[in-house]
Protein backbone atom coordinates (compact mmCIF):
# COMPACT_ATOMS: atom_id res chain seq x y z
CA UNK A 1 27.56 12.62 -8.78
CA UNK A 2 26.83 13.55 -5.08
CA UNK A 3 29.00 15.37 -3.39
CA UNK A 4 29.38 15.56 0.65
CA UNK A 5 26.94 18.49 0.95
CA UNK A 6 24.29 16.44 -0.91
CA UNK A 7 24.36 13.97 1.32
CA UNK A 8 24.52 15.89 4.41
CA UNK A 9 21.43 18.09 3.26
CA UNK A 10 19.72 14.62 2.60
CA UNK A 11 20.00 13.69 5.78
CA UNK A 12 18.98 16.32 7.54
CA UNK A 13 15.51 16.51 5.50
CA UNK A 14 15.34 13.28 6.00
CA UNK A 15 15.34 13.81 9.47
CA UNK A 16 13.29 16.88 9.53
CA UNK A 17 10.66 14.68 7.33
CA UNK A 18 10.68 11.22 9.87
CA UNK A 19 10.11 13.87 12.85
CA UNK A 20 6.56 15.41 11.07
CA UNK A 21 5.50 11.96 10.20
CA UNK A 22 6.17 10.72 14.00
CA UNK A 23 4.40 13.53 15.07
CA UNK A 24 1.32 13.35 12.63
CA UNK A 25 1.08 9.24 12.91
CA UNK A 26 0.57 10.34 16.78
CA UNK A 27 -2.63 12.12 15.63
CA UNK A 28 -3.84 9.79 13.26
CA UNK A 29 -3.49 7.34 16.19
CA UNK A 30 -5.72 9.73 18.39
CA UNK A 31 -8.44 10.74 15.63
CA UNK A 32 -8.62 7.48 13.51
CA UNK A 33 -8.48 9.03 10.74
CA UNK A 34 -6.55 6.16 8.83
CA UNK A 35 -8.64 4.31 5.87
CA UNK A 36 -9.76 0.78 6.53
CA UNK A 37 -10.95 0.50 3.30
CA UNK A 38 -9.27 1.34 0.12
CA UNK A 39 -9.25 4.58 -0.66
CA UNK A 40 -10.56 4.88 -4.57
CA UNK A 41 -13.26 6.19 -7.10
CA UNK A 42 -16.27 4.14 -7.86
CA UNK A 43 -18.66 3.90 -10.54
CA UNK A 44 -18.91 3.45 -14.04
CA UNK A 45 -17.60 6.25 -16.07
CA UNK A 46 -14.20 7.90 -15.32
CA UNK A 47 -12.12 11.03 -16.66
CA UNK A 48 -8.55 11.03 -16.51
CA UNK A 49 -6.11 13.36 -17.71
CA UNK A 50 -2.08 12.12 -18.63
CA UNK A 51 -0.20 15.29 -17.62
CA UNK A 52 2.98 16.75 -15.80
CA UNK A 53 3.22 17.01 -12.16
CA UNK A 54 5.95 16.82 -9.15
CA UNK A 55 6.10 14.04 -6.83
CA UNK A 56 7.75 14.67 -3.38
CA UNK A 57 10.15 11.65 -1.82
CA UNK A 58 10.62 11.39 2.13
CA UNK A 59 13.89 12.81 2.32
CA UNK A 60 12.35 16.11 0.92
CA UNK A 61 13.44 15.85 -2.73
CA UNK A 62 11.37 16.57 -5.74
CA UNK A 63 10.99 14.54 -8.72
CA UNK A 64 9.39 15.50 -11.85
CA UNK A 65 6.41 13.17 -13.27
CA UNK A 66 3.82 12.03 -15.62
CA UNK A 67 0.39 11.02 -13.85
CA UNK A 68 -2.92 10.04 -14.56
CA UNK A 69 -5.46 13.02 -13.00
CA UNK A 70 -9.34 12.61 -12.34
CA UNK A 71 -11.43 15.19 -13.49
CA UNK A 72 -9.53 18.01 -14.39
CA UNK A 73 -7.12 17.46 -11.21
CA UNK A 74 -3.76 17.50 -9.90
CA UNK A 75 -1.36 13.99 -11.60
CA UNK A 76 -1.02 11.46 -9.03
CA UNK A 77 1.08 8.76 -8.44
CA UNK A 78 -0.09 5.90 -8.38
CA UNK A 79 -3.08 7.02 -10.75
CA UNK A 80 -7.01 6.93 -9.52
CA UNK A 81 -7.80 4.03 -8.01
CA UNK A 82 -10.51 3.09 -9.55
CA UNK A 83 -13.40 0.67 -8.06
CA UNK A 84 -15.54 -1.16 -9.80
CA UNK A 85 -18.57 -4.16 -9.56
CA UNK A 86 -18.04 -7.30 -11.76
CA UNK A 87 -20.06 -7.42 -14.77
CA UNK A 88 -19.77 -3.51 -15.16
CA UNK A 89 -19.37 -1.73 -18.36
CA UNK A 90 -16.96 0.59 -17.91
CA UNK A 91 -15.72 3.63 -19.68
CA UNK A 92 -12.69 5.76 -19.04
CA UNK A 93 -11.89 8.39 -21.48
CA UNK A 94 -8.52 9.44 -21.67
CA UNK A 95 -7.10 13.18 -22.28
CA UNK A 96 -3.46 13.36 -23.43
CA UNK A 97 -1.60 16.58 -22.01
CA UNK A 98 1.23 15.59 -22.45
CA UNK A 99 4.20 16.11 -25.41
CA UNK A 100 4.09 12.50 -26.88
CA UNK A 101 1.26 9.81 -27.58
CA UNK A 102 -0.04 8.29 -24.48
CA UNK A 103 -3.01 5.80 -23.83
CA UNK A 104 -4.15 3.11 -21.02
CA UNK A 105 -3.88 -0.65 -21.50
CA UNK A 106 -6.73 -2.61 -19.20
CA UNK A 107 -4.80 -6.22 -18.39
CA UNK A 108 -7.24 -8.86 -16.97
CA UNK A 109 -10.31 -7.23 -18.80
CA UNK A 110 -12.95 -7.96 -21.27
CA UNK A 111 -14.05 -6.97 -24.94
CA UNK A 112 -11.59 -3.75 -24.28
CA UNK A 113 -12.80 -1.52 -27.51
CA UNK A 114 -11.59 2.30 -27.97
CA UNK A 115 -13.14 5.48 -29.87
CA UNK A 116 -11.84 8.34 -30.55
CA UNK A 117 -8.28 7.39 -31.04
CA UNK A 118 -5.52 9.69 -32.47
CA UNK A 119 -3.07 7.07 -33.19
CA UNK A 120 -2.86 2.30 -32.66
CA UNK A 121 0.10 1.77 -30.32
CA UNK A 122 1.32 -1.21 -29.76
CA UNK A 123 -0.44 -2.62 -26.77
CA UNK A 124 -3.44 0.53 -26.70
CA UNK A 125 -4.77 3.00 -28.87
CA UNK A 126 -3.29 6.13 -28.30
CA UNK A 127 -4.32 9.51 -27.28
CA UNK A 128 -2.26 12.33 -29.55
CA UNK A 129 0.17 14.41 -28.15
CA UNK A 130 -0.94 18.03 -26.54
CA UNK A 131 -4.60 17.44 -26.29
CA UNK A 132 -5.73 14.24 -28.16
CA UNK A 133 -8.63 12.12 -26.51
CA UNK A 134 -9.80 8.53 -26.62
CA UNK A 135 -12.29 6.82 -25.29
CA UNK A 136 -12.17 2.99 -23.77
CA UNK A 137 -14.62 0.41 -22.52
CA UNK A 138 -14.31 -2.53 -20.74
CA UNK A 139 -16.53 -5.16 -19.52
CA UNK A 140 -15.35 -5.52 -15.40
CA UNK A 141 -15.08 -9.73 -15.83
CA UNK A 142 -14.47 -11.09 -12.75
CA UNK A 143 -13.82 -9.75 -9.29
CA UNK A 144 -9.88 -9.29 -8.28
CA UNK A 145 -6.78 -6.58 -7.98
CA UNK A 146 -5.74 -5.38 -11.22
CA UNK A 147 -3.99 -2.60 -12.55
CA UNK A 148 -4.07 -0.31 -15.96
CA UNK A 149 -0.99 1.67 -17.14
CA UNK A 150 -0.03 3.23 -20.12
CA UNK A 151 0.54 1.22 -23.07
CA UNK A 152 2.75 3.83 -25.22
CA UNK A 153 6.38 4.10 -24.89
CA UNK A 154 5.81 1.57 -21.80
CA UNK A 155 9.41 1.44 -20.29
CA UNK A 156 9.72 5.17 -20.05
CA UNK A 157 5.41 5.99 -19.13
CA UNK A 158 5.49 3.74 -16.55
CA UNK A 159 8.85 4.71 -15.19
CA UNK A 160 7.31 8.18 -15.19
CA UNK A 161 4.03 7.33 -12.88
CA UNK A 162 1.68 6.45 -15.94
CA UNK A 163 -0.31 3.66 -13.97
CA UNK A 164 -2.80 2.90 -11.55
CA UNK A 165 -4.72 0.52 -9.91
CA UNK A 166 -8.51 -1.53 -10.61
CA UNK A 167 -10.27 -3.03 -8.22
CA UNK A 168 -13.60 -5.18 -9.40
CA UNK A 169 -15.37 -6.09 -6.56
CA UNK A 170 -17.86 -9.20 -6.45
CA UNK A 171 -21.78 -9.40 -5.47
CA UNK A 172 -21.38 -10.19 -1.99
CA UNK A 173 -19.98 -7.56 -0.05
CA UNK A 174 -17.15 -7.84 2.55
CA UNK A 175 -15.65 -10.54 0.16
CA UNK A 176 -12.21 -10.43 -2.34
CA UNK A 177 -14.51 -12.64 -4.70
CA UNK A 178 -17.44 -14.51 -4.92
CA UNK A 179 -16.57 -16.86 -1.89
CA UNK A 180 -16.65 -16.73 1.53
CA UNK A 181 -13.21 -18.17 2.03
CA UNK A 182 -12.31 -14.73 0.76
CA UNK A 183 -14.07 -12.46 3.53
CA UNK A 184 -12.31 -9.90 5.39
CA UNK A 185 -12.52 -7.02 7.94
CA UNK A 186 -9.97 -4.10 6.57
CA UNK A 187 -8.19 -3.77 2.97
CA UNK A 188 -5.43 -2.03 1.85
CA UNK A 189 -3.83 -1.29 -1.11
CA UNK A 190 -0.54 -1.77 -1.54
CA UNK A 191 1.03 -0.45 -4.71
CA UNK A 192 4.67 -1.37 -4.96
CA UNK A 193 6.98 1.41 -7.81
CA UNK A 194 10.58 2.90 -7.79
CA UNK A 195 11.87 5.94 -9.60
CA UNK A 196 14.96 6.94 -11.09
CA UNK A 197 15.39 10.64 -10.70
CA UNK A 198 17.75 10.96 -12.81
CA UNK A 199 15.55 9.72 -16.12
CA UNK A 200 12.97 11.94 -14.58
CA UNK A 201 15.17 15.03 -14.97
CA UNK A 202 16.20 14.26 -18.68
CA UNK A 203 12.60 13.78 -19.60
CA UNK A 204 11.59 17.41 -18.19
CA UNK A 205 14.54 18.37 -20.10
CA UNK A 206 13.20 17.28 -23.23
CA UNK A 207 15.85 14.43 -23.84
CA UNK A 208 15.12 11.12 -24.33
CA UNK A 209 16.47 8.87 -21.44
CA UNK A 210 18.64 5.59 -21.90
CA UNK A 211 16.32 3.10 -20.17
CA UNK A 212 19.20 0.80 -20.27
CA UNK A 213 21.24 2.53 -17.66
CA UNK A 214 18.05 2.74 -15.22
CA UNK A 215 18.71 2.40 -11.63
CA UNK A 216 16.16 3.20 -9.37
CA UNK A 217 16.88 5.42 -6.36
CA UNK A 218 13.25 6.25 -4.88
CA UNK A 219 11.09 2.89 -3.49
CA UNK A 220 7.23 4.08 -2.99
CA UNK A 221 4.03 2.31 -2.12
CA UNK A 222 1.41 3.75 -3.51
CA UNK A 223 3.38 6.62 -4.68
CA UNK A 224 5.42 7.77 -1.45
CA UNK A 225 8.42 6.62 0.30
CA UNK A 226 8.93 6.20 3.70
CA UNK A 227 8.27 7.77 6.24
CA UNK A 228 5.86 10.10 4.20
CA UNK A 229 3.76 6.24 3.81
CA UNK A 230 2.57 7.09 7.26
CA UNK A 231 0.54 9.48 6.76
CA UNK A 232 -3.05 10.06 6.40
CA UNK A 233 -4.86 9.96 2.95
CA UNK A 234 -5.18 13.38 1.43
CA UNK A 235 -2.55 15.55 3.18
CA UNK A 236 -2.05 18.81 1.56
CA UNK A 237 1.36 18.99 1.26
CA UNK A 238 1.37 16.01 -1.19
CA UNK A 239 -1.01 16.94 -3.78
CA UNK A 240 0.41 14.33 -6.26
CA UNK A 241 0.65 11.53 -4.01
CA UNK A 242 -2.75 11.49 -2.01
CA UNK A 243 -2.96 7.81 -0.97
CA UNK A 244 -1.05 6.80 2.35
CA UNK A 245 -0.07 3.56 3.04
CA UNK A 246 -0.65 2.98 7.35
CA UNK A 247 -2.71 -0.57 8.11
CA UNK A 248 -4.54 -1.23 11.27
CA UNK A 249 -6.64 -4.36 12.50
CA UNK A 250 -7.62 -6.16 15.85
CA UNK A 251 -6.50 -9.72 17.11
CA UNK A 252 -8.39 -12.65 14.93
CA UNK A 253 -9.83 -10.06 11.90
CA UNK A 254 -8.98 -10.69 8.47
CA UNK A 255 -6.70 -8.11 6.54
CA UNK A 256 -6.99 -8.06 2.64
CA UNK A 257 -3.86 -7.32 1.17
CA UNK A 258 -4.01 -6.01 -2.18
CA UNK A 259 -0.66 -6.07 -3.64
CA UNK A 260 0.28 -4.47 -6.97
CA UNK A 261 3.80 -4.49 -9.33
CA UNK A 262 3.40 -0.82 -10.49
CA UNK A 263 6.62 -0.36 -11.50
CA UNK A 264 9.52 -2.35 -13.72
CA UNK A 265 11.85 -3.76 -10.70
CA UNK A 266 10.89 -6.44 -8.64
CA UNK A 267 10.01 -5.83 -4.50
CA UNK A 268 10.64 -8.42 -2.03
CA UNK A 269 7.50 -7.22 0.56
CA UNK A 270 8.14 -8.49 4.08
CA UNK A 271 5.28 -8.84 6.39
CA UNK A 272 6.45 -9.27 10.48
CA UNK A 273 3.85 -10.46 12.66
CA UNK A 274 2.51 -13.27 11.24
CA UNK A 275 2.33 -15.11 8.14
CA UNK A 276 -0.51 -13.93 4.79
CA UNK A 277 -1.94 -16.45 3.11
CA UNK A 278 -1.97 -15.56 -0.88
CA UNK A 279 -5.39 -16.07 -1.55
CA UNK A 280 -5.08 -15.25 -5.80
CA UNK A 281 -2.60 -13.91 -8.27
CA UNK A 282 -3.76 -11.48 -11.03
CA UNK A 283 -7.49 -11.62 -10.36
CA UNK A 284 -7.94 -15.47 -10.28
CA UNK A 285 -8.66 -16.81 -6.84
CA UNK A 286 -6.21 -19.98 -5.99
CA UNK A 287 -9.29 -22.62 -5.80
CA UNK A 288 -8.73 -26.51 -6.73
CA UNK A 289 -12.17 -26.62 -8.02
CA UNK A 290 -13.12 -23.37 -9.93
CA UNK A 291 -16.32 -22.27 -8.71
CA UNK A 292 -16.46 -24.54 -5.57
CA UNK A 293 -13.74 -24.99 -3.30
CA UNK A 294 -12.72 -21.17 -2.98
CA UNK A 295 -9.46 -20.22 -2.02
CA UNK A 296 -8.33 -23.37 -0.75
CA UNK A 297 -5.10 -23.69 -2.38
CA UNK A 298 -3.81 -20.25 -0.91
CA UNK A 299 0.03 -19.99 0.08
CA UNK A 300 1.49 -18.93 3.31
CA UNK A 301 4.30 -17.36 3.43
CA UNK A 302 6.07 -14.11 5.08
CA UNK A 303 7.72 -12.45 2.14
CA UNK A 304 5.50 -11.65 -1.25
CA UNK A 305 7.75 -11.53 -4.47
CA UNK A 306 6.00 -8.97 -6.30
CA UNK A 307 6.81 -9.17 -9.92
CA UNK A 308 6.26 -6.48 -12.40
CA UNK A 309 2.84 -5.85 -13.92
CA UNK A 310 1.67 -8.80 -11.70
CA UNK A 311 -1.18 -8.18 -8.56
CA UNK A 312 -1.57 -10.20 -6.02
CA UNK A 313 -4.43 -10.98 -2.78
CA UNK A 314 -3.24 -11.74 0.52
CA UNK A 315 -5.10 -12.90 3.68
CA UNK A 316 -3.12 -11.13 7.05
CA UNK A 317 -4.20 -12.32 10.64
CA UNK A 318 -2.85 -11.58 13.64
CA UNK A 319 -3.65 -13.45 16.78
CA UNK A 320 -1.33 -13.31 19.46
CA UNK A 321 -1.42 -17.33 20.13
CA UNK A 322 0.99 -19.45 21.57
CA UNK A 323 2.89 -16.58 22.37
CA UNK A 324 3.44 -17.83 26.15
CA UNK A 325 2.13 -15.05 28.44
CA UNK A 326 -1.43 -13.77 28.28
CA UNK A 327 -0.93 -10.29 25.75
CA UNK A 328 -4.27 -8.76 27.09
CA UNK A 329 -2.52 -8.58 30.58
CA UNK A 330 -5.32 -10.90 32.62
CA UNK A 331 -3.74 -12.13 35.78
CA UNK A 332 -3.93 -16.03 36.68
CA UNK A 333 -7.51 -16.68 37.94
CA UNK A 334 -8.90 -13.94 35.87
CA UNK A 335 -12.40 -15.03 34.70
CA UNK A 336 -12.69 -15.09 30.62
CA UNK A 337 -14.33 -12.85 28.63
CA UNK A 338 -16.69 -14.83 26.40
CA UNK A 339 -16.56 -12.15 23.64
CA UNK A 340 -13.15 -11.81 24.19
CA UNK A 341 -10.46 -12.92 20.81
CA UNK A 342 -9.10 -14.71 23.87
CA UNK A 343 -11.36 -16.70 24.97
CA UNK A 344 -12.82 -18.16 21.85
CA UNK A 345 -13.31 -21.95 22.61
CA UNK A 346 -11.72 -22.14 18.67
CA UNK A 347 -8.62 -20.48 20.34
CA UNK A 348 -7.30 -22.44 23.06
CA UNK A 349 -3.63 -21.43 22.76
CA UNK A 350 -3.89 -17.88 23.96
CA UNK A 351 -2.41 -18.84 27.04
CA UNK A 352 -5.18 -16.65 28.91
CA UNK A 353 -4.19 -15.75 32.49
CA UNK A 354 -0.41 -16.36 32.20
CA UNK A 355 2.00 -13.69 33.29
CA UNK A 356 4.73 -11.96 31.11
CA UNK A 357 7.81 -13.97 31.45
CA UNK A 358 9.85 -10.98 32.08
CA UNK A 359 9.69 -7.56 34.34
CA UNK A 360 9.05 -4.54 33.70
CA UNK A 361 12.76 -3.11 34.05
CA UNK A 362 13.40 -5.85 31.40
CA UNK A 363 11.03 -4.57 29.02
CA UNK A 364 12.12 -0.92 29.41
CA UNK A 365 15.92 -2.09 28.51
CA UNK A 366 14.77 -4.28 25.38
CA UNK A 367 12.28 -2.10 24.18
CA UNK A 368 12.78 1.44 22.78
CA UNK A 369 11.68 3.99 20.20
CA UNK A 370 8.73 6.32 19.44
CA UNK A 371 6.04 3.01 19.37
CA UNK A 372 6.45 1.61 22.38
CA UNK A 373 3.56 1.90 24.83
CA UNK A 374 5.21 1.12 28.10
CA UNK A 375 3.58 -2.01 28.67
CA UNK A 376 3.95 -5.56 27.14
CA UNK A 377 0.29 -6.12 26.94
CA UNK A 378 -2.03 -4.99 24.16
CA UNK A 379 -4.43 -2.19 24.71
CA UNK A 380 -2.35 -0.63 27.63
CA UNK A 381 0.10 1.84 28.83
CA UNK A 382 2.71 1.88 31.27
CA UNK A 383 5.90 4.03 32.65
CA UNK A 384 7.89 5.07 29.82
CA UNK A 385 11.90 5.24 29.89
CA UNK A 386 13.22 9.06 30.03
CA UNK A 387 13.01 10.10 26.55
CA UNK A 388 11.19 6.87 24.82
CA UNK A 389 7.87 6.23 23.62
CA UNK A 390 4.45 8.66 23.75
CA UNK A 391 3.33 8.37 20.08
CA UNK A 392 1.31 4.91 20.83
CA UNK A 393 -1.60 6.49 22.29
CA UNK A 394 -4.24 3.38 22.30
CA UNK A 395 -1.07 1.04 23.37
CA UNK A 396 -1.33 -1.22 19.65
CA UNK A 397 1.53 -3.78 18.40
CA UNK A 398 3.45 -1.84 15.51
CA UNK A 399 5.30 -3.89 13.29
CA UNK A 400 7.09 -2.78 10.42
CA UNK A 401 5.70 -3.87 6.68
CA UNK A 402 9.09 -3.33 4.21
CA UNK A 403 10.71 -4.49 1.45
CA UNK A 404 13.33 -7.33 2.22
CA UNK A 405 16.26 -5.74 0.25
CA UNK A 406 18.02 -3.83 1.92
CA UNK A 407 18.67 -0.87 -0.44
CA UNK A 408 14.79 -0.51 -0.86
CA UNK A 409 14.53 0.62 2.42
CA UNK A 410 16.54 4.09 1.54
CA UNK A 411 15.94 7.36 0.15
CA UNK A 412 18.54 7.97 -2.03
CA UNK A 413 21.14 5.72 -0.10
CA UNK A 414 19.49 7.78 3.55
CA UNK A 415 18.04 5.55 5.20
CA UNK A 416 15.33 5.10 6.92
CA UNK A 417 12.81 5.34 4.41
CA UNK A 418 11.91 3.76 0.86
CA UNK A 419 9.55 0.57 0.68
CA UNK A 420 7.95 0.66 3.89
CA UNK A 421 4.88 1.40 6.16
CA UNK A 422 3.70 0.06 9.39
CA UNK A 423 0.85 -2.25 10.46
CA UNK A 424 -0.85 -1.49 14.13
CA UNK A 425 -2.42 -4.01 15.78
CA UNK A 426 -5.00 -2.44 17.98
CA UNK A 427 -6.92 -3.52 21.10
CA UNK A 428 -10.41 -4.62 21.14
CA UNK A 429 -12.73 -1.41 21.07
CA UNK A 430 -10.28 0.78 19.33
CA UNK A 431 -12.08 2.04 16.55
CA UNK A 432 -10.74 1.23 13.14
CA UNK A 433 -13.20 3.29 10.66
């Protein structure tokens, strides 16, 4: 039960924790430092390790888990990403540190064989408890978003962090699969989970948990909870969590979402902006003629109902059309950049040269918070209210990417936090690496 002083203390970290990530998303802004490209492992052969570690959640908690570790390392949730090229053979062997049987199950794979294995669970051979080892290989079929998780005990492994995701990437580069309708500019992973602490404490108490009373209390993509999503791949302080979550793009590029169900609840994922276009579901591309017409039977929408154990491809664009004032802040009689998003002849709704429809003072009195740049028009600053703004440094759009219920968007009933990052749309010339 918690009392009063719990929740006061939570929200007080919470607050402490929202006021470093401000901060540090101000420098990630500056040194563009944030990935473009998923952040993963690539090759052929991989090493991981089930064992014990200690996730941290955004309002400064601790929660005990089981994760997947590369080479010897630290357990991480969500496990190694792990990248791959279609028609690899791939082998990941498997060391078990942990007190009971655990192994990896490879969904959306081929000719999955094992060696080496202690004990046959039910959906994986297993790895023994305190040391056991097995070996698996795959054939990498087809190019899409998957994910592997542990296919032992599932409920209660996956519950505890045992799971990861696998991306198999096609031939052609700067492609989801092998068409072009499937090209983009940035990706981003997006791997959707939820904890509840308090199976997580009976498990490092040795007891074995009632999965039936589960209710989940922490909402993470790819392993943290808001606000820690916005930071950086890699920080220190969160040695089992060391992807971050932050997406950036400029006006007219193509965003691949790559959307996983890592945990056992369903997440409502909310896009503002602009509408994605779901472009395949579980590594098969949405194409009326297979092998021809690529993605052409892709859905729009602006809310992704990510199911359990499911993965999903999204196209994101954001273009600033039809908006009714010109959002790069060109004055009537202007001349047109012709290598400007804005001027593309394809693009003749970007209202170029028309003034906001509102004034300044207007702006300062609708707009507020950390993100605002002091001016309505993308890629520049402007006078800032007393107290308001200063962390959008290269004046971007930030809209918020979150789950759409409610309770998601919490820490342990503190809110803000939970299932949610940000997207940034920048200007033209800010460098996304």
């Amino acid at each position: 039960m918690k009392t009063a002083t719990d929740t006061a203390l939570r929200h007080v970290s919470a607050l402490r924790r929202m006021g470093i990530s401000i901060l540090l998303l101000g420098w990630i802004v500056i040194g563009g430092t944030a990935q473009a490209v998923i952040n993963g492992t690539t090759g052929v052969n991989f090493d991981l390790t089930a064992k014990v570690g200690y996730a941290s959640m955004g309002d400064g908690a601790t929660v005990y888990i089981w994760g997947y570790a590369l080479n010897g390392g630290a357990a991480q949730i969500p496990g190694p990403t792990l990248i791959v090229n279609e028609g690899d053979t791939v082998t990941v062997t498997l060391n078990n540190d942990l007190g009971e049987a655990a192994s990896i199950t490879f969904p959306g794979q081929l000719d999955v064989t094992s060696t080496g294995a202690d004990s046959q669970g039910y959906l994986a051979a297993e790895a023994g408890a305190g040391g056991g080892q097995v070996e698996y290989t795959f054939t990498a079929g087809e190019a899409g978003t998957y994910q592997y998780h542990s296919g032992s005990n599932v409920a209660q492994q996956v519950e505890m962090g045992l799971s990861g995701a696998l991306v198999v990437r096609p031939a052609a580069s700067g492609q989801a699969y092998d068409h072009p309708s499937t090209a983009f500019h940035q990706e981003y992973l997006f791997f959707l989970s939820e904890f509840d602490p308090h199976i997580h404490t009976a498990v490092e108490a040795g007891q074995t948990p009632d999965m039936t009373s589960r209710r989940a209390q922490y909402w993470m993509i790819n392993g943290r909870s808001g606000p820690d999503t916005f930071f950086d791949d890699g920080i220190p302080w969160l040695p089992h969590q060391p992807y971050g979550a932050m997406a950036r793009t400029h006006p007219g590029e193509q965003v691949l979402m790559r959307v996983i169900g890592g945990g056992l609840d369903l997440h409502p994922f909310h896009t503002h902006g602009q509408n994605f276009r779901v472009i395949a579901r579980d590594g098969r591309m949405r194409e009326t003629i297979p092998g021809f017409s690529g993605a052409d039977a892709g859905i729009s929408d602006f809310t992704l109902t990510v199911a359990p154990g499911q993965t999903y491809d999204a196209i994101w664009s954001w273009e600033g059309r039809g908006i009714g004032w010109d959002i790069f802040g060109h004055a009537p009689g202007d001349p047109c950049d012709p290598a400007g998003e804005e001027c593309n002849p394809a693009s003749p709704d970007y209202d170029h040269g028309k003034v906001s429809p509102v004034t300044m003072p207007e702006q300062q009195f609708l707009t507020f918070g950390g993100f605002w740049s002091g001016s309505p028009f993308l890629g520049q600053e402007g006078p800032l209210p007393v107290g308001e703004g200063g962390l959008n440094l290269d004046g971007g759009y930030f809209y918020m990417w979150h789950s759409h219920n409610e309770e998601e968007l919490c820490n342990y009933d503190v809110f803000p936090g939970g299932l949610m990052t940000m997207m940034i749309v920048e200007a033209p010339g800010v460098p996304i690496p």
